[in-house]
Protein backbone atom coordinates (compact mmCIF):
# COMPACT_ATOMS: atom_id res chain seq x y z
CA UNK A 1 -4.57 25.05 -22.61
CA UNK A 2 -3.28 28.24 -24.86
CA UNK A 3 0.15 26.60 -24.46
CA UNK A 4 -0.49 22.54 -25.52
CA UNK A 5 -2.91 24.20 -28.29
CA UNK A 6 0.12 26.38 -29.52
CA UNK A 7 2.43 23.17 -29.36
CA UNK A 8 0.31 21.60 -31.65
CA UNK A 9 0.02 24.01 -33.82
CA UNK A 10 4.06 23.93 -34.25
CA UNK A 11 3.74 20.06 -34.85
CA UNK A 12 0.82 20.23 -37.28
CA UNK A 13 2.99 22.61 -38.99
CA UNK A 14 5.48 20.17 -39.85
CA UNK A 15 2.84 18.01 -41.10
CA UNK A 16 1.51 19.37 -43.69
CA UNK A 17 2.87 19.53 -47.34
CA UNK A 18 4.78 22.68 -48.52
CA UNK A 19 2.60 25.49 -49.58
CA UNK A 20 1.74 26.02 -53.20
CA UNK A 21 2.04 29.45 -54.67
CA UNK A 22 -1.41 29.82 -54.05
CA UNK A 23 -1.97 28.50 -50.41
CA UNK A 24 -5.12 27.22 -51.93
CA UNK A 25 -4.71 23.59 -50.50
CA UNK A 26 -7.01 22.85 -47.56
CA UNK A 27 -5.68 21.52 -44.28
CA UNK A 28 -6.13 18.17 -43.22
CA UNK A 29 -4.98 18.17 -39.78
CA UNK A 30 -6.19 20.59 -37.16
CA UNK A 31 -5.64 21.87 -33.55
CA UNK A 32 -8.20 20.86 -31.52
CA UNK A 33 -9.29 20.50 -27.88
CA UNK A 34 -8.20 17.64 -25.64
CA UNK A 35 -11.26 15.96 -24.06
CA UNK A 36 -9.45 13.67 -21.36
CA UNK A 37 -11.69 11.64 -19.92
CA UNK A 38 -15.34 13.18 -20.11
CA UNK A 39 -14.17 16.73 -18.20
CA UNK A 40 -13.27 19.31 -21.42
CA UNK A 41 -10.78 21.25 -18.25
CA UNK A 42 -8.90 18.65 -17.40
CA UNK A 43 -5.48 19.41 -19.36
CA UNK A 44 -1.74 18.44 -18.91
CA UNK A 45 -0.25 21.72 -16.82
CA UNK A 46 3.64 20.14 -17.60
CA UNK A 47 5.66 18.85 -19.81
CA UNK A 48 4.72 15.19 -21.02
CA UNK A 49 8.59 13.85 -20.04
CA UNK A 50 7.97 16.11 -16.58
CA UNK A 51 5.23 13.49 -15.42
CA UNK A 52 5.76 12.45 -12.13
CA UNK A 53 5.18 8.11 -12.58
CA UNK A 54 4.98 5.25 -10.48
CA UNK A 55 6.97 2.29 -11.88
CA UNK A 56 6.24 -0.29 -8.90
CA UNK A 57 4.02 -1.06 -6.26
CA UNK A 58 4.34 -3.51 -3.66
CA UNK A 59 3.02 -4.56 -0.52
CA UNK A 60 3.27 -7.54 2.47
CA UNK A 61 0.13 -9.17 2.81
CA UNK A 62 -1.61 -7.86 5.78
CA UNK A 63 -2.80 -9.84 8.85
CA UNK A 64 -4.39 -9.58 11.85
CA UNK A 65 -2.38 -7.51 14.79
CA UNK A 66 -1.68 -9.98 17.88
CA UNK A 67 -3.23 -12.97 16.23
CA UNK A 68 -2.38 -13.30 12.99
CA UNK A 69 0.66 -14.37 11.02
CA UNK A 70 2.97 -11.08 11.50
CA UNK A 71 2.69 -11.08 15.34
CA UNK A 72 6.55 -11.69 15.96
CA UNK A 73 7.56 -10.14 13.01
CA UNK A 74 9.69 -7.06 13.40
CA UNK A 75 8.53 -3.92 12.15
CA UNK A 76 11.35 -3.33 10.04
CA UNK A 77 11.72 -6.61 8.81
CA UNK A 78 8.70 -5.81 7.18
CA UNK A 79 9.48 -2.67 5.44
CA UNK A 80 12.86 -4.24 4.17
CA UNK A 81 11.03 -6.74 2.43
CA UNK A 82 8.91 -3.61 0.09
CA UNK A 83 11.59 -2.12 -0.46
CA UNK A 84 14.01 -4.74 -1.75
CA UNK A 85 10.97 -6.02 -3.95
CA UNK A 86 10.74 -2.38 -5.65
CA UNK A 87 14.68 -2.33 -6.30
CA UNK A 88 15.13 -5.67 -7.24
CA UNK A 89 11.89 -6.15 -9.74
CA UNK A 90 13.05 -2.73 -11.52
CA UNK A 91 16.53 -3.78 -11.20
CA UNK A 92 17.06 -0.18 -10.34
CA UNK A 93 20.85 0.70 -8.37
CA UNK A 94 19.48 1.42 -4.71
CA UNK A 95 22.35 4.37 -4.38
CA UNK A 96 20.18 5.87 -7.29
CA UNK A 97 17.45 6.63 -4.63
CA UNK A 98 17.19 10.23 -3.66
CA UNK A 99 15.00 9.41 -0.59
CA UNK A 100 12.86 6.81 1.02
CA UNK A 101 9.79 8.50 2.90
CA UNK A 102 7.91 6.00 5.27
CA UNK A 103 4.34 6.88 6.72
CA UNK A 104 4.14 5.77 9.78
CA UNK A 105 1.82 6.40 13.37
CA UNK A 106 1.74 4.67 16.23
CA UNK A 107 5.57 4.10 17.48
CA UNK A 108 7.93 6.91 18.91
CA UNK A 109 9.09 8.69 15.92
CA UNK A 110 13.00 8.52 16.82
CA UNK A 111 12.32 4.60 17.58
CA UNK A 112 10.48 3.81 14.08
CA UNK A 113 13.22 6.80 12.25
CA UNK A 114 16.04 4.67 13.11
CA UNK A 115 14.46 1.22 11.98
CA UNK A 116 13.45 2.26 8.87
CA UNK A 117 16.81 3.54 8.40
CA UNK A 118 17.63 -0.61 9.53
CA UNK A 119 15.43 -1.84 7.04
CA UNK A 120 17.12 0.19 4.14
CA UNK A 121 20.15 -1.14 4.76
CA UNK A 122 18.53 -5.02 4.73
CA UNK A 123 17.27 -4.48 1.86
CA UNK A 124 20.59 -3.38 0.09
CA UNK A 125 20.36 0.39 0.35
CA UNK A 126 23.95 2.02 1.01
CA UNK A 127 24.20 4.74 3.38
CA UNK A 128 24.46 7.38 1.13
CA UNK A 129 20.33 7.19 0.40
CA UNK A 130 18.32 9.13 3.48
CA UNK A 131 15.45 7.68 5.13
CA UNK A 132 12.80 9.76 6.81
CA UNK A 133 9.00 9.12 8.28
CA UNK A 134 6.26 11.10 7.95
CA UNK A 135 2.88 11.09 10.21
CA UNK A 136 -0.19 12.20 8.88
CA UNK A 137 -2.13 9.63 11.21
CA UNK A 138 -4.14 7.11 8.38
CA UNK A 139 -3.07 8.59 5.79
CA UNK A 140 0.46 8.55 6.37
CA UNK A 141 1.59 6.72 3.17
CA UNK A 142 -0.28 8.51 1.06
CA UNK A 143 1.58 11.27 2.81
CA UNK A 144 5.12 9.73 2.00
CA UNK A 145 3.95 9.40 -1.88
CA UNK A 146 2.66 12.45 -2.47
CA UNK A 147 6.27 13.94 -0.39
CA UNK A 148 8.38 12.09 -3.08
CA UNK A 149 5.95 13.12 -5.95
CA UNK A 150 6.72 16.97 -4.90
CA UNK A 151 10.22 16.74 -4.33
CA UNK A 152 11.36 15.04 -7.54
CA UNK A 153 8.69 17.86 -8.93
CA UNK A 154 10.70 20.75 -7.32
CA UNK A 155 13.88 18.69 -8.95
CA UNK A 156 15.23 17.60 -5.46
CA UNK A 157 15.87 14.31 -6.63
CA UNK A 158 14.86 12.35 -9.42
CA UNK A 159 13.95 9.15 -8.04
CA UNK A 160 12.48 8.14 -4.51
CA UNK A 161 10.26 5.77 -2.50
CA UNK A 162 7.25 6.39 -0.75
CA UNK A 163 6.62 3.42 1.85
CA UNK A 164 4.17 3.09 4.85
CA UNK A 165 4.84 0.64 7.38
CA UNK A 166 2.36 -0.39 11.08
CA UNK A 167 3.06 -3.02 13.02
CA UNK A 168 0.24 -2.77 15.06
CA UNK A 169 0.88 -5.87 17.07
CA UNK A 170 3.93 -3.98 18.56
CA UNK A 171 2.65 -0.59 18.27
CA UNK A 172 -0.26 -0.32 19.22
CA UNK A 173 0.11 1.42 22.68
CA UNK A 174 -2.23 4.11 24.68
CA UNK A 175 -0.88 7.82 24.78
CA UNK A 176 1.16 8.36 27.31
CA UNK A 177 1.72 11.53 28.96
CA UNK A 178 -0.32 14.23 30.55
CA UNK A 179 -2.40 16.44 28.51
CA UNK A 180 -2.27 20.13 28.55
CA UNK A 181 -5.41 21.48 30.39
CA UNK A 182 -5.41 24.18 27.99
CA UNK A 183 -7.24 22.05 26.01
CA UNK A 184 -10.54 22.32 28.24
CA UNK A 185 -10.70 25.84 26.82
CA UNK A 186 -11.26 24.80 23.16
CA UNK A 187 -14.00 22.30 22.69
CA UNK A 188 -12.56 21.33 19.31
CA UNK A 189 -9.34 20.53 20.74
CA UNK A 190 -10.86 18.44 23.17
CA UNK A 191 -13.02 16.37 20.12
CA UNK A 192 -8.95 15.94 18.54
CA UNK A 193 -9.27 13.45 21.55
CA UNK A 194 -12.14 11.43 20.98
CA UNK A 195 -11.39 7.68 20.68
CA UNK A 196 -12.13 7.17 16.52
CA UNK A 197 -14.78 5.01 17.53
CA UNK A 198 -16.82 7.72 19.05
CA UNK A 199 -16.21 9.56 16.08
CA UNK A 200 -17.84 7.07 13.87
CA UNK A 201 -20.84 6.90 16.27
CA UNK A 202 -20.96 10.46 15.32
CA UNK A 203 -20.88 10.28 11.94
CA UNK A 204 -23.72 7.58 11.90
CA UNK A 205 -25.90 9.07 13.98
CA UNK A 206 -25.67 12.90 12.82
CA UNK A 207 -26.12 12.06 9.54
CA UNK A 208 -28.34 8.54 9.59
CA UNK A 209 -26.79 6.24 8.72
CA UNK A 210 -28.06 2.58 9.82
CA UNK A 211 -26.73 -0.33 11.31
CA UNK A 212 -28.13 -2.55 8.50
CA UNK A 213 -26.07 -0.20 6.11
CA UNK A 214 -23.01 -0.64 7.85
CA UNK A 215 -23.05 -4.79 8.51
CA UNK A 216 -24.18 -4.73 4.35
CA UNK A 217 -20.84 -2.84 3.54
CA UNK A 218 -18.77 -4.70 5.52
CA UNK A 219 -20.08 -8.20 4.35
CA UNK A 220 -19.42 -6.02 0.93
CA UNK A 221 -16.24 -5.89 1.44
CA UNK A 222 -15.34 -9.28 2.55
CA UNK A 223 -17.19 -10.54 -0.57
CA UNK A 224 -15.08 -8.60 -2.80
CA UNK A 225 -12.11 -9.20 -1.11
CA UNK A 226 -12.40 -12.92 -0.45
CA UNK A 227 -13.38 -12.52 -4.64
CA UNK A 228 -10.23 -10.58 -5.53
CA UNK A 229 -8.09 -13.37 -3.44
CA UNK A 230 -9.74 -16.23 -5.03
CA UNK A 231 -8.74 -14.70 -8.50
CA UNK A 232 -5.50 -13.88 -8.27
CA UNK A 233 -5.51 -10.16 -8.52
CA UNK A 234 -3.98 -9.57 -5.40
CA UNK A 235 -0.65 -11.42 -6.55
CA UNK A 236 0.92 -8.53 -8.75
CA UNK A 237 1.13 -6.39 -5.82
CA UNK A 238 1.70 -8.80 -2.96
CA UNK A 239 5.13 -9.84 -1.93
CA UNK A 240 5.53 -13.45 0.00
CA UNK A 241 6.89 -12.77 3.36
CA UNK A 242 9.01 -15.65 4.77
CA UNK A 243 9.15 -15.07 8.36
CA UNK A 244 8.54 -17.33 12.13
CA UNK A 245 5.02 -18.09 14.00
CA UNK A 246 6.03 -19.18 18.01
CA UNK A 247 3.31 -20.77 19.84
CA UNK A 248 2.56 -18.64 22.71
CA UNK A 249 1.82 -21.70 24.88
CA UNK A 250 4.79 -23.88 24.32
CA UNK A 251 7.27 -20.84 22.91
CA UNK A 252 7.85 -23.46 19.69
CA UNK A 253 9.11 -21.37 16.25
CA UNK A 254 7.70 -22.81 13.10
CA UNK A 255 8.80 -20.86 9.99
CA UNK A 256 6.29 -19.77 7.48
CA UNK A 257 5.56 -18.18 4.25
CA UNK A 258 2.90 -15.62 4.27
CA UNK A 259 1.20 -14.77 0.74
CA UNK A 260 -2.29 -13.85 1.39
CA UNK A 261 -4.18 -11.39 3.49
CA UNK A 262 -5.55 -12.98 6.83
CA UNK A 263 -7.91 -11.04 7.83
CA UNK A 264 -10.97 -11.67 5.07
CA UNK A 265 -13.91 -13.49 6.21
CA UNK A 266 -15.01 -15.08 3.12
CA UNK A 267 -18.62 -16.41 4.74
CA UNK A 268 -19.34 -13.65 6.52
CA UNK A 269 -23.57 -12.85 6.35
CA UNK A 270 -25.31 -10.11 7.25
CA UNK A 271 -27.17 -12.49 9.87
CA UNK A 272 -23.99 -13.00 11.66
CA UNK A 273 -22.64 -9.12 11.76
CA UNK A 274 -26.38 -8.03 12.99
CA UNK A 275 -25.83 -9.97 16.35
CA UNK A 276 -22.15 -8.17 16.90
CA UNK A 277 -22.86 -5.76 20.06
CA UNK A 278 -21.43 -1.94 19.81
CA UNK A 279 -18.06 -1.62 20.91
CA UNK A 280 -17.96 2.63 21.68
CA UNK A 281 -21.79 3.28 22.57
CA UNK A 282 -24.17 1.30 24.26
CA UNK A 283 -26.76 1.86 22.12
CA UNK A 284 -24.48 2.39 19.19
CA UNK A 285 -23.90 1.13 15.71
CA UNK A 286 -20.28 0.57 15.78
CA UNK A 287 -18.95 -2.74 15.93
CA UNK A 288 -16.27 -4.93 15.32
CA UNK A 289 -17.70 -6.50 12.57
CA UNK A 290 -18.40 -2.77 10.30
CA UNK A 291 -15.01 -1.32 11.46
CA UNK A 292 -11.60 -1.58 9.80
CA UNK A 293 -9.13 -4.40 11.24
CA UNK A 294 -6.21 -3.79 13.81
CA UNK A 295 -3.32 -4.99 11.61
CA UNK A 296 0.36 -5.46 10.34
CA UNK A 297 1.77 -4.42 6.80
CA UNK A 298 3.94 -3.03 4.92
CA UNK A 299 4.08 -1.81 1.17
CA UNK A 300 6.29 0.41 -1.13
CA UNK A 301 5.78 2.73 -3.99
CA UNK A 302 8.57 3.44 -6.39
CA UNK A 303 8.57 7.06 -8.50
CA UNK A 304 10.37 8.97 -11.17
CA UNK A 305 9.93 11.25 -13.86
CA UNK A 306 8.13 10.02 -16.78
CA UNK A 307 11.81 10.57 -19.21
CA UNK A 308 13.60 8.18 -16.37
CA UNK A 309 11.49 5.49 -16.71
CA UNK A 310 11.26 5.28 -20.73
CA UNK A 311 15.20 6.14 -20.57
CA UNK A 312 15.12 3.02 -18.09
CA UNK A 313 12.79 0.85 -20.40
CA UNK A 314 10.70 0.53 -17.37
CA UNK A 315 6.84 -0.06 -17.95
CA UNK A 316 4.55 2.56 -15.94
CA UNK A 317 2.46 1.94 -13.74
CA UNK A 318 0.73 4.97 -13.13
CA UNK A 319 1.14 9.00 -13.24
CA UNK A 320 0.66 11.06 -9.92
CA UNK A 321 -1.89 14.16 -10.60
CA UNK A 322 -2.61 15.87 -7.37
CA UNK A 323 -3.29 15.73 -4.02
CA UNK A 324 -5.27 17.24 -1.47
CA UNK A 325 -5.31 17.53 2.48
CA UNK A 326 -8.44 19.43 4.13
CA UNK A 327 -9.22 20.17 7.40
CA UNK A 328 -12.84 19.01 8.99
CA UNK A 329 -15.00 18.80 12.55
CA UNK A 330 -12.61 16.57 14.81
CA UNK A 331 -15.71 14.77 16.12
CA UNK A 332 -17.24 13.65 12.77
CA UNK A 333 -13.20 12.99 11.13
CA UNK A 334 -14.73 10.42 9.06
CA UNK A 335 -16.04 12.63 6.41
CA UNK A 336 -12.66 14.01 5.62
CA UNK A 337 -12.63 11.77 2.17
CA UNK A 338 -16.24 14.03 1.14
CA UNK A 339 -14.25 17.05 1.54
CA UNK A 340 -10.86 16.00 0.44
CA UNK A 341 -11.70 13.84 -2.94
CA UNK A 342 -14.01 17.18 -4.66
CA UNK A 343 -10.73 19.11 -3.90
CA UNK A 344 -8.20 16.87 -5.15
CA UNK A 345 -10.32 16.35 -7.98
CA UNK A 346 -11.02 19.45 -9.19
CA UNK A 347 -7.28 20.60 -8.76
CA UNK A 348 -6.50 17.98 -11.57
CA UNK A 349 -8.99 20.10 -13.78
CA UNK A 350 -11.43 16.88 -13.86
CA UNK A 351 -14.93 15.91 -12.28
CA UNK A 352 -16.36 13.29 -10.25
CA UNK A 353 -18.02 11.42 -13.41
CA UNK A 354 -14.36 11.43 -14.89
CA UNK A 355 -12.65 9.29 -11.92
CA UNK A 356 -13.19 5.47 -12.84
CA UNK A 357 -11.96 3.84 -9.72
CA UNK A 358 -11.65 4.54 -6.47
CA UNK A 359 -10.14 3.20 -3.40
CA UNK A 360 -11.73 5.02 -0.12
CA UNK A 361 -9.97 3.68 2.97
CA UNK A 362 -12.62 1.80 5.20
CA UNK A 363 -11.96 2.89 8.63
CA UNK A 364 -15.41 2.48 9.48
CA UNK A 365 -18.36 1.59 7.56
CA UNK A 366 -20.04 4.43 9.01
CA UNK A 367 -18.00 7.17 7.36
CA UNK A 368 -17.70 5.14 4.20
CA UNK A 369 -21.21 4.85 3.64
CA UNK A 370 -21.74 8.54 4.34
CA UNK A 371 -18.88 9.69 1.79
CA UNK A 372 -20.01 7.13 -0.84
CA UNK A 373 -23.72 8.74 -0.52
CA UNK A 374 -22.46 12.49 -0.16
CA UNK A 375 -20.29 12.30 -3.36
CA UNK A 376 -22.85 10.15 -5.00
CA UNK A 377 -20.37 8.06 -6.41
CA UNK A 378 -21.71 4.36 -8.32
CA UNK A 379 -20.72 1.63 -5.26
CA UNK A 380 -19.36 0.07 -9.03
CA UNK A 381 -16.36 2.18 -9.09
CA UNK A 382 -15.26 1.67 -4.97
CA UNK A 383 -13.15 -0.50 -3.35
CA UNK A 384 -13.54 -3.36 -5.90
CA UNK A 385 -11.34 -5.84 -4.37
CA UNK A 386 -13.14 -5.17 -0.86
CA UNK A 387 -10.94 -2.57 1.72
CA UNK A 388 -9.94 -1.98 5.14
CA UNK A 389 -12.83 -3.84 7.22
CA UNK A 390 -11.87 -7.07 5.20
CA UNK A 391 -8.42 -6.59 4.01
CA UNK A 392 -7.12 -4.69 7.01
CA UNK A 393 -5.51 -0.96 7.97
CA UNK A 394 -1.94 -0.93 9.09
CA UNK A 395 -2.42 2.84 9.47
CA UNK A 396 0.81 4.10 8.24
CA UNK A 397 1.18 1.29 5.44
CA UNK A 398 -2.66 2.02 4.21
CA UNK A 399 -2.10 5.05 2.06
CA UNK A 400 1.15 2.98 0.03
CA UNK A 401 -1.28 -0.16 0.03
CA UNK A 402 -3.78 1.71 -1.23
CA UNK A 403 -1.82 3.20 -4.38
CA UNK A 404 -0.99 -0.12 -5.13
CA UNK A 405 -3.98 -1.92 -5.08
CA UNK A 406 -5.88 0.78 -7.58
CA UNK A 407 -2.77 1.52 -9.95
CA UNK A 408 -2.97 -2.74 -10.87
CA UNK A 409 -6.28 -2.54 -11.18
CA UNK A 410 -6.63 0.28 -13.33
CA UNK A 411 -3.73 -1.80 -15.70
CA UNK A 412 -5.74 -4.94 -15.94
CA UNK A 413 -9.14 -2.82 -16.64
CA UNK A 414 -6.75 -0.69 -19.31
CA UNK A 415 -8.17 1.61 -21.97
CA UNK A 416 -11.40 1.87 -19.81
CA UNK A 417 -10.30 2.89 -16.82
CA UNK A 418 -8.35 6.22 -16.93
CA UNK A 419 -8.48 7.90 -13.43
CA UNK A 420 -8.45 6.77 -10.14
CA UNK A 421 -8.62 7.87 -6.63
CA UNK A 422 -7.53 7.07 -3.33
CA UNK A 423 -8.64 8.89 -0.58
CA UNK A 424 -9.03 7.91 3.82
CA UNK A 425 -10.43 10.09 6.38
CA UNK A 426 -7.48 10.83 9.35
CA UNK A 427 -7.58 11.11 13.20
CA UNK A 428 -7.79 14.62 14.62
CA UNK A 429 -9.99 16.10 11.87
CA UNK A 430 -8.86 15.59 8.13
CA UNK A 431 -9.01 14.25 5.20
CA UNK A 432 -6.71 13.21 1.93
CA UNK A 433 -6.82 12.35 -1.73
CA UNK A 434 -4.88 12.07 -4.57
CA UNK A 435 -5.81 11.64 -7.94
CA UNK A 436 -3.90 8.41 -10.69
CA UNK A 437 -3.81 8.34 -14.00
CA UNK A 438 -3.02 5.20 -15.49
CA UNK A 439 0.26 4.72 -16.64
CA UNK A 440 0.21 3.86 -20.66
CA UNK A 441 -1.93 6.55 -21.45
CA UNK A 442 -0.42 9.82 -23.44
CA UNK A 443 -2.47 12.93 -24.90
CA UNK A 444 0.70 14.59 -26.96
CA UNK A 445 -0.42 13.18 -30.84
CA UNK A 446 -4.61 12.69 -29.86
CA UNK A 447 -5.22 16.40 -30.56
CA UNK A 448 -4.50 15.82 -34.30
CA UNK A 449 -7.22 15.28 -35.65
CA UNK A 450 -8.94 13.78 -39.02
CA UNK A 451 -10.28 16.78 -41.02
CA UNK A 452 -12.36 15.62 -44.14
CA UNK A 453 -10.77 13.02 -47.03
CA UNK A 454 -7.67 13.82 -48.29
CA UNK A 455 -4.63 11.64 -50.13
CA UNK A 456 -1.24 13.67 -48.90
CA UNK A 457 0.16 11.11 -46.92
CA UNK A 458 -1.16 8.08 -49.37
């Protein structure tokens, strides 16, 4: 703060009229304090052209795995599509890139390294601009953004992609392999291996939380969602996919154009999800109507420091703050958001009343009632175009979705909505968050303020 106070002194400086003989004349500009959002700490740690800024984010729409409207669509078909739509609607020279970082989970990591390398080169890349994955289970492409973020902060580049991409139609696979016995010996370990249903089962039943909660968040989120469709404000983010549908019976291709998400249930009741049986437990509370979909998507998100983008003439979109990974209990992994938005958060020198959105992965309604109740956050400010158990979670491609959904939000709420958050819990026993700011917002000239009446500048 001692730094941004003395850089306004220097500026205020210039301001004022020359000194009389006297210095008698009273200043009418002052330094003050920057009160960013409603948290007095939060202050810019960087220089204002050093902002690390998302110019574009785009996504497929996402549909069921098996089922729905991706089922014999390639994986990297799907990626190529994000990323041409981020080059091509910035009209930005791909050989520019320094790096494209895909989350990703489920495939072999060789197989899915060399087709995201394929889908660069579909959508135009040459092969001067790397491609690499990065597997951080959900919340993979949150991963890949906040990789990019860092490295064009450490100057490694100064523009690169964070993507996420699942195909869980063709992915989704049981581990294969032995496991090492060791693992008998360490109880935790062993809970790193609990199917995540379990693990919601946990969550619910350690720390109460009902089956009538979890059907009224899901039919929650289908409302919004089937809402958010219905008014369009899925469109800026979406990119059509044109793409085949074969009939599994006759093997005909019909050829398609895919521009909404499949997998909301617009009518769904709380009637109807209350007669779903558990799908982990017996006498459980998990069920296929409160969990998260099984799905396919893609989506891309397009950085570069702040001074790039103006120097571009390119509108932004958002500016990345921080971001946080935490460790907690394997068996209860669904908390990991509770642990990992307080820390993100607070490493951006702001406080929970300060965030004004926030987009908490629903992996299962379970752990996303319990996080929403532990942080005490208003159910106003979450998920506000529904999440995961309407919209889908293509677990690598969540995290990018994610970004992209709250960043065009928070530009069609503008001036009052300043922060945002996204945040999932992850298999194995974590959790993430990163903290938004939105894009057209600048503190540099609000510290100077109004001191009394004067008539220098009249």
């Amino acid at each position: 703060m001692e730094k941004a106070m003395n850089r306004q002194k220097v500026l205020l400086d210039h301001l004022r009229p020359p000194s009389s003989s006297d210095h008698s004349y009273h200043p009418f500009l002052s330094v003050s304090n920057c009160n960013a959002g409603n948290s007095s700490s939060y202050h810019r740690t960087n220089a204002f052209g050093d902002d690390v800024v998302i110019v574009a984010a785009y996504r497929t729409p996402l549909c069921k795995a098996k089922r729905g409207a991706f089922k014999d669509t390639y994986p990297d078909d799907l990626l190529s599509i994000v990323l041409k739509a981020v080059i091509e609607k910035t009209n930005l020279n791909p050989a520019e890139v320094g790096d494209i970082v895909v989350g990703t989970v489920l495939p072999p990591g060789s197989q899915r390294a060399s087709e995201c390398k394929m889908a660069a080169f579909y959508a135009g890349f040459p092969e001067t601009v790397p491609v690499r994955t990065v597997n951080r289970q959900c919340s993979s492409g949150l991963q890949a953004v906040a990789d990019v973020a860092a490295a064009i902060k450490a100057g490694f580049y100064d523009i690169g992609i964070g993507a996420g991409l699942e195909s869980m139609t063709t992915d989704l696979k049981s581990l294969k392999g032995s496991v090492n016995p060791r693992v008998k010996d360490f109880a935790q370990a062993q809970d790193c291996l609990l199917p995540m249903g379990i693990t919601s089962e946990n969550v619910a039943s350690r720390f109460g939380v009902t089956r009538e909660e979890q059907d009224q968040a899901a039919v929650e989120s289908h409302r919004k969602a089937a809402a958010a469709t219905a008014g369009g404000k899925f469109k800026d983010e979406i990119i059509p996919v044109q793409t085949k549908l074969v009939d599994s019976k006759t093997g005909e291709e019909k050829h398609i154009t895919v521009s909404v998400d499949d997998g909301i249930r617009p009518n769904a009741t709380l009637s109807d999800l209350s007669k779903l049986k558990p799908v982990f437990k017996k006498d459980g509370t998990t069920t296929a109507g409160n969990s998260s979909q099984v799905t396919d998507g893609a989506g891309a998100v397009l950085l570069m420091k702040r001074s790039d983008a103006m120097r571009r003439g390119l509108p932004i979109l958002g500016v990345f703050r921080t971001f946080a990974a935490v460790g907690v209990d394997p068996a209860i992994m669904g908390v990991g958001p509770a642990a990992a938005i307080p820390a993100a958060v607070k490493a951006a020198g702001l406080e929970l009343n300060d965030i004004d959105l926030f987009e908490i992965n629903e992996a299962f309604a379970s752990q996303f009632v319990y996080c929403r109740k532990k942080l005490d956050l208003d159910p106003e400010k979450i998920n506000v175009n529904g999440g995961a158990i309407a919209l889908g979670h293509p677990l690598g491609a969540t995290g990018a979705r994610c970004v992209g959904t709250l960043l065009h939000e928070m530009k069609r709420r503008g001036k009052d909505c300043r922060f945002g958050v996204v945040s999932m819990c992850i298999g194995s026993g974590m959790g993430a968050a990163a903290v938004f700011e939105r894009g057209d917002v600048a503190d540099e000239l609000s510290n100077a303020q109004t001191v009394g009446s004067n008539s220098f500048l009249s």
